[in-house]
N, C-alpha and C. Protein backbone atom coordinates (compact mmCIF):
# COMPACT_ATOMS: atom_id res chain seq x y z
N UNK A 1 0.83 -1.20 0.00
CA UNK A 1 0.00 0.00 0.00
C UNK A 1 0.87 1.26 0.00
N UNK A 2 0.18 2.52 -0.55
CA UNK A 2 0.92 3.33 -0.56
C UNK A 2 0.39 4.25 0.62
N UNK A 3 1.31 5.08 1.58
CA UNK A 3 1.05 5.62 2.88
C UNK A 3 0.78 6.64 2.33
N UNK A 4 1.21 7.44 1.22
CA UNK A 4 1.34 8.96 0.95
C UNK A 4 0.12 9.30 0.34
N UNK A 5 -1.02 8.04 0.26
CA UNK A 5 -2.14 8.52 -0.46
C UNK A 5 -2.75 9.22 0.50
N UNK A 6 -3.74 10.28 -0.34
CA UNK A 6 -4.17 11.46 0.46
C UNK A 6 -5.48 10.21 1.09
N UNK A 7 -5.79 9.98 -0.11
CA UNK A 7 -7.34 9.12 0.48
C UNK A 7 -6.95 8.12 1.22
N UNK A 8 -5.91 7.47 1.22
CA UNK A 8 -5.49 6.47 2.87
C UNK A 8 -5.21 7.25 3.81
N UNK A 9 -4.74 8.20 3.85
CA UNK A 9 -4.47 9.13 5.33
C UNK A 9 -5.68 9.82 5.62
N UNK A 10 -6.54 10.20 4.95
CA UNK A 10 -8.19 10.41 5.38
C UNK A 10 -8.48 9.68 5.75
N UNK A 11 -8.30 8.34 5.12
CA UNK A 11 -9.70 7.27 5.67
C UNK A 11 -9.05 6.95 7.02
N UNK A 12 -7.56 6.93 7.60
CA UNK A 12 -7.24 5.99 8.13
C UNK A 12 -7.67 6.92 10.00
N UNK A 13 -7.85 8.33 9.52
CA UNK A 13 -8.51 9.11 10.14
C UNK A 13 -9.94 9.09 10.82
N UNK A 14 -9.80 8.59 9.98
CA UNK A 14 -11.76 8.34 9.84
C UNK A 14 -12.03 7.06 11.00
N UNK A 15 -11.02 5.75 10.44
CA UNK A 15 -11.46 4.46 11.07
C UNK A 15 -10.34 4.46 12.32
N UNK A 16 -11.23 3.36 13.02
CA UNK A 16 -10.12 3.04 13.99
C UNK A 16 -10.51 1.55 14.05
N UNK A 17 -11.22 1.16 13.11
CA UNK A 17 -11.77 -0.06 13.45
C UNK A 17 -10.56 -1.09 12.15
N UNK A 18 -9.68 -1.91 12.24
CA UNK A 18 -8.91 -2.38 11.58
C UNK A 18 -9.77 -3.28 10.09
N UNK A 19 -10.59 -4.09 11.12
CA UNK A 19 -11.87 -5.14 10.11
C UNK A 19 -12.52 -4.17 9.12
N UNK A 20 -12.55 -3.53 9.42
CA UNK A 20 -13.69 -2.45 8.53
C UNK A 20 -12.31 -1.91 7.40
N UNK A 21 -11.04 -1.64 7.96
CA UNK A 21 -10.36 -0.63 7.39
C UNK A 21 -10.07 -1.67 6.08
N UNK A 22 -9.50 -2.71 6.63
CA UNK A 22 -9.50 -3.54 5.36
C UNK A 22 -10.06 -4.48 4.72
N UNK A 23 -11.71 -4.51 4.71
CA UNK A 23 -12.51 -4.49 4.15
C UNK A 23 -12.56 -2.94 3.45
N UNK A 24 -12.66 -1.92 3.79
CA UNK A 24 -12.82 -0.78 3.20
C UNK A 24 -11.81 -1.12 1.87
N UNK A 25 -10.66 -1.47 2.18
CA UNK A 25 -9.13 -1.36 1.16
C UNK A 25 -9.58 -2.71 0.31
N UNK A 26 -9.97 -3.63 0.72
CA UNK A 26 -10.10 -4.38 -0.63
C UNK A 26 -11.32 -4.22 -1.54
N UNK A 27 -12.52 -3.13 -0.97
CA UNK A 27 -13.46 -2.74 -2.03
C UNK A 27 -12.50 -1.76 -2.56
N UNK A 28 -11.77 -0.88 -2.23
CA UNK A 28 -11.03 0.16 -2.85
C UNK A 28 -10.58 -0.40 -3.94
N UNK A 29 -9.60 -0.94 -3.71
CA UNK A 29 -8.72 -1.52 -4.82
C UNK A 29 -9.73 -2.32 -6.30
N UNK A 30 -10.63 -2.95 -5.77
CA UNK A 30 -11.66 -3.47 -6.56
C UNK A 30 -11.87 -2.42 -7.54
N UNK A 31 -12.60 -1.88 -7.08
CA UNK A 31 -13.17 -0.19 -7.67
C UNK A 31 -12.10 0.31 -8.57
N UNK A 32 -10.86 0.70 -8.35
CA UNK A 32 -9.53 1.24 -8.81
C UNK A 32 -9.31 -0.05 -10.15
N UNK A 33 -9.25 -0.64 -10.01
CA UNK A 33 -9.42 -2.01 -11.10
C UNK A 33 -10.15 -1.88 -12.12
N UNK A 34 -11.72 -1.82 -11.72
CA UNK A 34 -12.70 -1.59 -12.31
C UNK A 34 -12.57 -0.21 -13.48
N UNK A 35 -11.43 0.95 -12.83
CA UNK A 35 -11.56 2.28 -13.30
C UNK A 35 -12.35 2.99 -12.77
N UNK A 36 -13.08 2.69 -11.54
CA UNK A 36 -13.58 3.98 -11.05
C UNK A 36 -12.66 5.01 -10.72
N UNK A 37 -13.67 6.00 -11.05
CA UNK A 37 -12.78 7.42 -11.41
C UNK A 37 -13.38 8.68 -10.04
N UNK A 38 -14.62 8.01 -9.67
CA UNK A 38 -15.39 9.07 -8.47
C UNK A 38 -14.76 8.55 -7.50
N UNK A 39 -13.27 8.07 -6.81
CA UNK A 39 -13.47 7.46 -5.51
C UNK A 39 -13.82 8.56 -4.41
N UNK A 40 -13.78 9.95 -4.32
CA UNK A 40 -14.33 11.02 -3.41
C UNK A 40 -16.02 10.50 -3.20
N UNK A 41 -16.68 10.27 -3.74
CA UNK A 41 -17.92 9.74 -3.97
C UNK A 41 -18.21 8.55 -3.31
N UNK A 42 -16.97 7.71 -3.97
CA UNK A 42 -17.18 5.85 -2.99
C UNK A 42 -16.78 5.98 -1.73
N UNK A 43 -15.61 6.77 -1.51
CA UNK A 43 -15.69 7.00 0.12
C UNK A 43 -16.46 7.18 1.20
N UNK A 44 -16.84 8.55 0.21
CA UNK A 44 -17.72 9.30 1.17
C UNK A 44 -19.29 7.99 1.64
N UNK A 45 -19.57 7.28 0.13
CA UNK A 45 -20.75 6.24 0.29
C UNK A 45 -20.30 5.27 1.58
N UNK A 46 -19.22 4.82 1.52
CA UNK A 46 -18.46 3.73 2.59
C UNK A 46 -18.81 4.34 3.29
N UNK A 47 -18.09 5.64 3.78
CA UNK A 47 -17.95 5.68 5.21
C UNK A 47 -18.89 6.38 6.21
């Protein structure tokens, strides 16, 4: 993973819950695969 992402240092802000965090990171990456291009949008839906 990369630490310097803005959207991992938000989210990681956000959670404190580990289960959730990476569940959160393997829909991420899914999505990023896929080419989603809104992830400000999928976040915000996640979290």
């Amino acid at each position: 993973m990369c630490f310097t992402d803005p959207y991992k240092i938000e989210y990681v802000h956000l959670s404190a819950n580990p289960a959730l965090d990476a569940e959160f990171w393997t829909l991420y990456y899914v999505e990023m695969s896929r080419g989603n291009r809104s992830l400000k949008y999928f976040i915000l839906h996640f979290v």
